[in-house]
C-alpha atoms as a PDB file:
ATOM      1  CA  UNK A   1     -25.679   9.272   3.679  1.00  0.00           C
ATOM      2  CA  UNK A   2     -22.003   9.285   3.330  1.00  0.00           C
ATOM      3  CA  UNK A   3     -20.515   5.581   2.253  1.00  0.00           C
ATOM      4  CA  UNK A   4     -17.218   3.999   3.018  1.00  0.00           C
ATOM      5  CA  UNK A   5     -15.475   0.822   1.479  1.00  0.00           C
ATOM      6  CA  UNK A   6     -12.452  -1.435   1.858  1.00  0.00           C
ATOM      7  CA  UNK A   7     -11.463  -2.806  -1.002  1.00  0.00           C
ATOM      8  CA  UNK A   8      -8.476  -5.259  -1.629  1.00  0.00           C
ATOM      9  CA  UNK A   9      -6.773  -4.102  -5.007  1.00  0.00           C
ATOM     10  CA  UNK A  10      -5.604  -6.783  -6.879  1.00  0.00           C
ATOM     11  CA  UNK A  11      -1.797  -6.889  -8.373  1.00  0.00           C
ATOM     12  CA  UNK A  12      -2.092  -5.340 -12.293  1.00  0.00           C
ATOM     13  CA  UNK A  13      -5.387  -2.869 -11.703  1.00  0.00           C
ATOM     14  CA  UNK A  14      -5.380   0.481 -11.574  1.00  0.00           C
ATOM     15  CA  UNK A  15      -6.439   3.008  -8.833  1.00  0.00           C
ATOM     16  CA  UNK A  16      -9.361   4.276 -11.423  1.00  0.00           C
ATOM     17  CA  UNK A  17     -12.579   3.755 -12.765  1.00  0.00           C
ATOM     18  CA  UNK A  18     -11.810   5.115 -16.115  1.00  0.00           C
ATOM     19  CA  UNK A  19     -10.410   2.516 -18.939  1.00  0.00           C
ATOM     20  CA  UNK A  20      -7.058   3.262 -19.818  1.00  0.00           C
ATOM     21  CA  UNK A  21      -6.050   0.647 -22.521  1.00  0.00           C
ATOM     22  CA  UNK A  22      -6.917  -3.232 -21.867  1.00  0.00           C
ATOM     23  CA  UNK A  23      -5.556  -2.322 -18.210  1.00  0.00           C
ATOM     24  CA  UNK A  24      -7.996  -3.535 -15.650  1.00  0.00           C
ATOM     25  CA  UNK A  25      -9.598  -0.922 -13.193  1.00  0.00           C
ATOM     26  CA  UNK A  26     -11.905  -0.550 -10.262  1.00  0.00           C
ATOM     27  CA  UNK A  27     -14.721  -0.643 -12.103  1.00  0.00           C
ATOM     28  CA  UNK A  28     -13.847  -4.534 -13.195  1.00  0.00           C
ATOM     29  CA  UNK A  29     -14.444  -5.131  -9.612  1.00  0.00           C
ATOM     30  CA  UNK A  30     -16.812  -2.532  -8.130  1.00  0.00           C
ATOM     31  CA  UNK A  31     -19.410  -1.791 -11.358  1.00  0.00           C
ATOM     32  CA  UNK A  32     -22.118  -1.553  -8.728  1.00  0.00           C
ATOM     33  CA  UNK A  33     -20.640   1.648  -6.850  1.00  0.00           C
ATOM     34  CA  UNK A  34     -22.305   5.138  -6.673  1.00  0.00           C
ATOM     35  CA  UNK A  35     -20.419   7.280  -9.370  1.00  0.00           C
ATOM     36  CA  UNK A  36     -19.739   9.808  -6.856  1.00  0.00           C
ATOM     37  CA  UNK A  37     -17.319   7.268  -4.773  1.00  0.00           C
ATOM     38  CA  UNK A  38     -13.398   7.567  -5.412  1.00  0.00           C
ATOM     39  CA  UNK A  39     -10.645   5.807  -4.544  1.00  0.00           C
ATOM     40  CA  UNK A  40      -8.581   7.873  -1.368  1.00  0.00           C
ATOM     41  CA  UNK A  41      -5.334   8.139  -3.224  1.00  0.00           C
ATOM     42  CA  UNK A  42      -3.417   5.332  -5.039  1.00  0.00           C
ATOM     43  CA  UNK A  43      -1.562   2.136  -5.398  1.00  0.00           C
ATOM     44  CA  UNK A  44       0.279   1.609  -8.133  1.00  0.00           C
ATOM     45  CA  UNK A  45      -0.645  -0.771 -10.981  1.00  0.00           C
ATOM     46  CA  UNK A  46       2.175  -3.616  -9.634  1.00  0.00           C
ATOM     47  CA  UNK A  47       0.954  -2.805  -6.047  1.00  0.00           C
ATOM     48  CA  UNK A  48      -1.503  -4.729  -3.899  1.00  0.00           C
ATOM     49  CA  UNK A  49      -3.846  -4.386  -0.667  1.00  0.00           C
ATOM     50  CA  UNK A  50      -5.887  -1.734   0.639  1.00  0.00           C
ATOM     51  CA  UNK A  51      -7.508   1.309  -0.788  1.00  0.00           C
ATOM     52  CA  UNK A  52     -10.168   2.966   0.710  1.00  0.00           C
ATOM     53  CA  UNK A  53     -12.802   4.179  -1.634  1.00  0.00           C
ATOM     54  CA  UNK A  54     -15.947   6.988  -0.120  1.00  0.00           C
ATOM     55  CA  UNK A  55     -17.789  10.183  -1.344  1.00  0.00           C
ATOM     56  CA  UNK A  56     -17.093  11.801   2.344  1.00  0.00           C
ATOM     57  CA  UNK A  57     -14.861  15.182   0.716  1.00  0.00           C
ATOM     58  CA  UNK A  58     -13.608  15.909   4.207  1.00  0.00           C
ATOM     59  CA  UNK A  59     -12.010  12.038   4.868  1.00  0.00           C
ATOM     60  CA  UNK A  60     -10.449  12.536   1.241  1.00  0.00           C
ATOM     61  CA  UNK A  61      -8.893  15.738   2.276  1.00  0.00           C
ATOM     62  CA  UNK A  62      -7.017  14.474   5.768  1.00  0.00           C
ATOM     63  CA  UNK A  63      -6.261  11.520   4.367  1.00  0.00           C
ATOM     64  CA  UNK A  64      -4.471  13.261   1.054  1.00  0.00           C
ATOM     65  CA  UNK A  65      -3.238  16.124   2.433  1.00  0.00           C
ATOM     66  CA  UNK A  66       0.480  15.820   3.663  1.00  0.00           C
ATOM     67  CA  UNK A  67      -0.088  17.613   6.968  1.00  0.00           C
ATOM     68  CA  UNK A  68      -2.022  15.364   8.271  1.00  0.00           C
ATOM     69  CA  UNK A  69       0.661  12.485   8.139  1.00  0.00           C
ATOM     70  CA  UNK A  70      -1.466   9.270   8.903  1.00  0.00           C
ATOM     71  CA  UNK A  71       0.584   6.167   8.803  1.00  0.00           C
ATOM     72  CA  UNK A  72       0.221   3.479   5.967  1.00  0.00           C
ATOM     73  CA  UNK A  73       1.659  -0.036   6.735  1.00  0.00           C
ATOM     74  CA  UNK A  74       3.172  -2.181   4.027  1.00  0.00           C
ATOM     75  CA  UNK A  75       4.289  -5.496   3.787  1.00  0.00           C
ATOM     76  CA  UNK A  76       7.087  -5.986   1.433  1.00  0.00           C
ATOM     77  CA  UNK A  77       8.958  -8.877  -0.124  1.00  0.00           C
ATOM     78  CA  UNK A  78      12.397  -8.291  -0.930  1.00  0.00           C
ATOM     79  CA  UNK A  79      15.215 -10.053  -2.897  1.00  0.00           C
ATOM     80  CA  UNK A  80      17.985 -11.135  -0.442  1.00  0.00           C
ATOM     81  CA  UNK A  81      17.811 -11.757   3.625  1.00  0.00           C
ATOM     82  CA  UNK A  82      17.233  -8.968   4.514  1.00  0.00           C
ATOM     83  CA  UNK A  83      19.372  -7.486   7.574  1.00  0.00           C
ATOM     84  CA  UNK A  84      19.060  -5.466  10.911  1.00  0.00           C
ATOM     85  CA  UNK A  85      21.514  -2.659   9.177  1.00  0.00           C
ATOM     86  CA  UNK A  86      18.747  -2.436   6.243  1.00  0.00           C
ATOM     87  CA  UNK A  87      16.007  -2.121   8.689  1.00  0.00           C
ATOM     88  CA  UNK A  88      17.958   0.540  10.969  1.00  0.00           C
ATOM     89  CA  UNK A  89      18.865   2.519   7.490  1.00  0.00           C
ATOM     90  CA  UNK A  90      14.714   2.278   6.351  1.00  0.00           C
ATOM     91  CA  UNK A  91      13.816   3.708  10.268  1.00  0.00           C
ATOM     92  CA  UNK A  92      16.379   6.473  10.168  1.00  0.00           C
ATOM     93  CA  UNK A  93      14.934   7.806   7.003  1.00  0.00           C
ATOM     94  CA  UNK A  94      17.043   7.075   3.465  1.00  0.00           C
ATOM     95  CA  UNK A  95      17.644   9.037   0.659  1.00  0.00           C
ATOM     96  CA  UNK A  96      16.140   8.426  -2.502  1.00  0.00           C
ATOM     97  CA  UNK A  97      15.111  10.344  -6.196  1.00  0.00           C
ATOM     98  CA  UNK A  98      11.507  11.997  -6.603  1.00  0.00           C
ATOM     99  CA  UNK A  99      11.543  13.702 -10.249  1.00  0.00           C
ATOM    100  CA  UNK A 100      14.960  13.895 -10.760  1.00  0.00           C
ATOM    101  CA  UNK A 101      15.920  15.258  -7.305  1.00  0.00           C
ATOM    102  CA  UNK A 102      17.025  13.832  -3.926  1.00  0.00           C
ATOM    103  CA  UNK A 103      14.510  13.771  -1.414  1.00  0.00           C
ATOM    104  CA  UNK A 104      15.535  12.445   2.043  1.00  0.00           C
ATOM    105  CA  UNK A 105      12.120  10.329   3.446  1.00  0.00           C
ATOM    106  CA  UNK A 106      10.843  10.507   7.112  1.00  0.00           C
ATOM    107  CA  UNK A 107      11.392   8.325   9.835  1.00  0.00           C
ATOM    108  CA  UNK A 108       9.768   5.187   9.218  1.00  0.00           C
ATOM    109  CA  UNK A 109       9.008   2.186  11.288  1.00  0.00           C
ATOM    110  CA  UNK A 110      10.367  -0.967   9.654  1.00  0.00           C
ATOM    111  CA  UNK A 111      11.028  -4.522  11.506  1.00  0.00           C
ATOM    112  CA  UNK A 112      11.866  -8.286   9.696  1.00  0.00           C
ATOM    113  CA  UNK A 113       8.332 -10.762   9.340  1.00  0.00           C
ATOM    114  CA  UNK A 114       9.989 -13.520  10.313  1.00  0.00           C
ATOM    115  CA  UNK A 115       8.454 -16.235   9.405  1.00  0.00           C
ATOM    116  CA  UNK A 116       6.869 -14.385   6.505  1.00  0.00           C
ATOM    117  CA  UNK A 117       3.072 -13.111   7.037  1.00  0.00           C
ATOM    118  CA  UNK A 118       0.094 -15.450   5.326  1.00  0.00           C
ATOM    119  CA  UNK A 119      -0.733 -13.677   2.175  1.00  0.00           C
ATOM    120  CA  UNK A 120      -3.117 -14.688  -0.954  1.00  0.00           C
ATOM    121  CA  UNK A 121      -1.217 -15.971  -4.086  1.00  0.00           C
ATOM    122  CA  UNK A 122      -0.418 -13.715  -6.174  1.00  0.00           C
ATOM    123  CA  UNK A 123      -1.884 -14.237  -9.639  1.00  0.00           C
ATOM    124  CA  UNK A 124       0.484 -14.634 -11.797  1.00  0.00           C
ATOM    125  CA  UNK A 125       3.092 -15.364  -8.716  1.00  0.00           C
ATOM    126  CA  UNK A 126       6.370 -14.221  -8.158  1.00  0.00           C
ATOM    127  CA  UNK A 127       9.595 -15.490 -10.111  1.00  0.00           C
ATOM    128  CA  UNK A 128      11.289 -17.637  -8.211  1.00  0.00           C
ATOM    129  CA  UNK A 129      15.040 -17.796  -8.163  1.00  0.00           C
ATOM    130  CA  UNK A 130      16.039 -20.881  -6.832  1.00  0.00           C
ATOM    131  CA  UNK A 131      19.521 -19.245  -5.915  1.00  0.00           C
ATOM    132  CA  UNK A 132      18.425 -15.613  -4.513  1.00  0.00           C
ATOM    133  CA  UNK A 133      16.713 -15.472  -1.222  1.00  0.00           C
ATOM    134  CA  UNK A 134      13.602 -13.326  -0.606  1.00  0.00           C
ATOM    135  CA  UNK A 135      12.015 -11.795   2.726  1.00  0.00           C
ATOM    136  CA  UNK A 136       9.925 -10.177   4.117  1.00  0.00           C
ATOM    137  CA  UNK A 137       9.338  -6.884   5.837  1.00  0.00           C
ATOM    138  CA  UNK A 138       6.344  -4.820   7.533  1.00  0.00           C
ATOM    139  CA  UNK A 139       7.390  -0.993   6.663  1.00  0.00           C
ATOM    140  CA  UNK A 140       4.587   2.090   8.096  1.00  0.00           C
ATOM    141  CA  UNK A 141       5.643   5.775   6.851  1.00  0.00           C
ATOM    142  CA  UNK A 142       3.708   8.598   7.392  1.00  0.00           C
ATOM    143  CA  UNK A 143       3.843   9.790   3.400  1.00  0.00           C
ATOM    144  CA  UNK A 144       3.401   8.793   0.248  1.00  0.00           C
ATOM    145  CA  UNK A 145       6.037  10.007  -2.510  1.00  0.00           C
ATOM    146  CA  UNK A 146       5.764   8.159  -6.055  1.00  0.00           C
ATOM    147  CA  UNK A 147       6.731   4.758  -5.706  1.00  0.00           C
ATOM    148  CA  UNK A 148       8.276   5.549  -2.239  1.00  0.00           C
ATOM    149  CA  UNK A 149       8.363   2.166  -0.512  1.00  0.00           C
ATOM    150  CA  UNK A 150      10.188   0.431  -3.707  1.00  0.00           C
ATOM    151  CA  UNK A 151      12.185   3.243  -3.795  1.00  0.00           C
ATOM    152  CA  UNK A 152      13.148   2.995  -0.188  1.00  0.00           C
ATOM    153  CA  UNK A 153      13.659  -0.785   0.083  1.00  0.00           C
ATOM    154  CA  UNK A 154      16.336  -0.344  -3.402  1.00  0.00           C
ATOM    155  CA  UNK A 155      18.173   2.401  -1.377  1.00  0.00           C
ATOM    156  CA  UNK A 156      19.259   0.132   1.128  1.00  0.00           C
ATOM    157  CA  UNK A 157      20.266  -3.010  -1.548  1.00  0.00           C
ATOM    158  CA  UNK A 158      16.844  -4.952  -1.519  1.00  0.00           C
ATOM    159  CA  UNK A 159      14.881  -4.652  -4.613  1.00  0.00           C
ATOM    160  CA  UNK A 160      10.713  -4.927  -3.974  1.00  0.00           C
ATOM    161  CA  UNK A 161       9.216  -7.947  -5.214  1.00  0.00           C
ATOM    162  CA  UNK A 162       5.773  -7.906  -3.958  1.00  0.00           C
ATOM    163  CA  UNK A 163       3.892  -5.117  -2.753  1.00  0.00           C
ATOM    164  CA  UNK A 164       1.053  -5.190   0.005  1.00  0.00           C
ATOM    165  CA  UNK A 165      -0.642  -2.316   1.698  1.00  0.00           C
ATOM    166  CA  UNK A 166      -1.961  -3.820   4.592  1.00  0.00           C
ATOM    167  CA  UNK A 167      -3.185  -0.921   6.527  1.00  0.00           C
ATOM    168  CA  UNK A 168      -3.829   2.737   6.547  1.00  0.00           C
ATOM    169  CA  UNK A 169      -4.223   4.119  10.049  1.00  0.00           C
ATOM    170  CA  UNK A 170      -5.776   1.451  12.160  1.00  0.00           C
ATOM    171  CA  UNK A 171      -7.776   0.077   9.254  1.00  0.00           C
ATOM    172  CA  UNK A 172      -6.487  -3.351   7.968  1.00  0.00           C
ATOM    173  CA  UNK A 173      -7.171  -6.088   4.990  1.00  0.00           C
ATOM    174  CA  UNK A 174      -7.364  -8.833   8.018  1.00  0.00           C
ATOM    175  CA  UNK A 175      -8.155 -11.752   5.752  1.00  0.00           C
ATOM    176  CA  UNK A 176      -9.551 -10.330   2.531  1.00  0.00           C
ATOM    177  CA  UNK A 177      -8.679 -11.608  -0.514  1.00  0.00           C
ATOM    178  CA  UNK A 178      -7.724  -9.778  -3.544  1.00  0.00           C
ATOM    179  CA  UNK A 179     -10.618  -8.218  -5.312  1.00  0.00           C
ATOM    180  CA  UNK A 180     -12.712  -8.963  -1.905  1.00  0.00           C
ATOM    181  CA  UNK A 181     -14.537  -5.693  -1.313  1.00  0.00           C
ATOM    182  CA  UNK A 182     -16.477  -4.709   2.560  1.00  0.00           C
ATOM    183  CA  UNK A 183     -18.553  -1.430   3.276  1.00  0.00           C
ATOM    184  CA  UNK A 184     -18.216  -0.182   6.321  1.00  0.00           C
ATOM    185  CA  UNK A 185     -20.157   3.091   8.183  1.00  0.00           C
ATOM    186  CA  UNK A 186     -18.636   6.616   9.534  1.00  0.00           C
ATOM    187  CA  UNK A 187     -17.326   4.493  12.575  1.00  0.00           C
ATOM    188  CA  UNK A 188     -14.202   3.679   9.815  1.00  0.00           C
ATOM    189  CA  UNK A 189     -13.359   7.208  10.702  1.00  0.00           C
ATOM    190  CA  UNK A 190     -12.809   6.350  14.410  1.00  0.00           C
ATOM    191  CA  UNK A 191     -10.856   3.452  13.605  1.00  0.00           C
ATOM    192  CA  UNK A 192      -8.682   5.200  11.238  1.00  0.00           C
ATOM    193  CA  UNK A 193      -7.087   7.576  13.127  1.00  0.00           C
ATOM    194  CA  UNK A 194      -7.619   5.526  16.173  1.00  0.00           C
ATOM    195  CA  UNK A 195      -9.769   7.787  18.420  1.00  0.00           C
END
């Protein structure tokens, strides 16, 4: 039987169950899991939210494979007030450098969370600056460059702060809490791609 999981990555672990250093990894959290399961992609180590983690080969393979183009929603806080010109700039698509070259990203949906969304602490929490603003912004793209979304949100002159997948197709952290971790059945497939 194939198994599926939902797992809310905490901020400074990486996408891995193998130790690399005195990092943390996925196997501080889920020790108990099957050592055929692997996480479906990444987040990066200063990134947050969902990753999906199953042994199904053919779920892996739509869900990596850049043809496929599934969306993945973020929610992002930014230095600065962020402004309908930034948002407009992040929908159209804005250029920024993968490996030394430009790469011009897809259209991407992007709108202001105004007021900002209820999220867990982050542990440890952001610097504050009591004389910069932050906000907040939900941002879905349909690929997955290195570092993309930071990348994106510094193209248009607001530096990421905090990082939070929040949903990959039509699957969502709802009201997990970092480290929180929920297996679910082949129906995930359903509500992923929303069919």
């Amino acid at each position: 039987m194939l198994r599926y999981y939902i797992f809310y990555k905490p901020f400074k672990v990486i996408s891995q169950f193998s130790a690399e250093g005195e990092k943390q990894t996925l196997a501080d959290f889920l020790p108990h899991l099957s050592k055929n399961i692997y996480p479906v992609g990444r987040l990066d180590f200063d990134s947050e939210g969902l990753l999906l983690l199953t042994d199904d080969t053919s779920l892996t393979h739509r869900l990596l494979d850049p043809s496929f183009g599934h969306e993945r929603t973020y929610w992002v806080q930014v230095e600065g007030t962020i402004n309908d010109e930034a948002i407009k700039k992040l929908q159209q698509g804005v250029d920024i450098n993968i490996d030394g070259k430009k790469y011009r990203t897809k259209k991407a949906a992007a709108k202001i969370l105004s007021p900002p969304p209820f999220v867990p602490e982050r542990n440890p929490p952001i610097r504050v600056r009591q004389t910069i603003p932050d906000s907040w912004l939900s941002l879905t793209i349909t690929e997955g460059k290195n570092r993309q979304v930071r990348r994106m949100t510094a193209a248009v002159g607001f530096p990421t702060l905090r990082l939070i997948r929040h949903s990959i197709g039509k699957v969502t952290i709802g009201d997990m809490q970092p480290g929180d971790v929920v297996e679910a059945d082949a129906s995930i497939k359903q509500i992923l791609f929303g069919k």
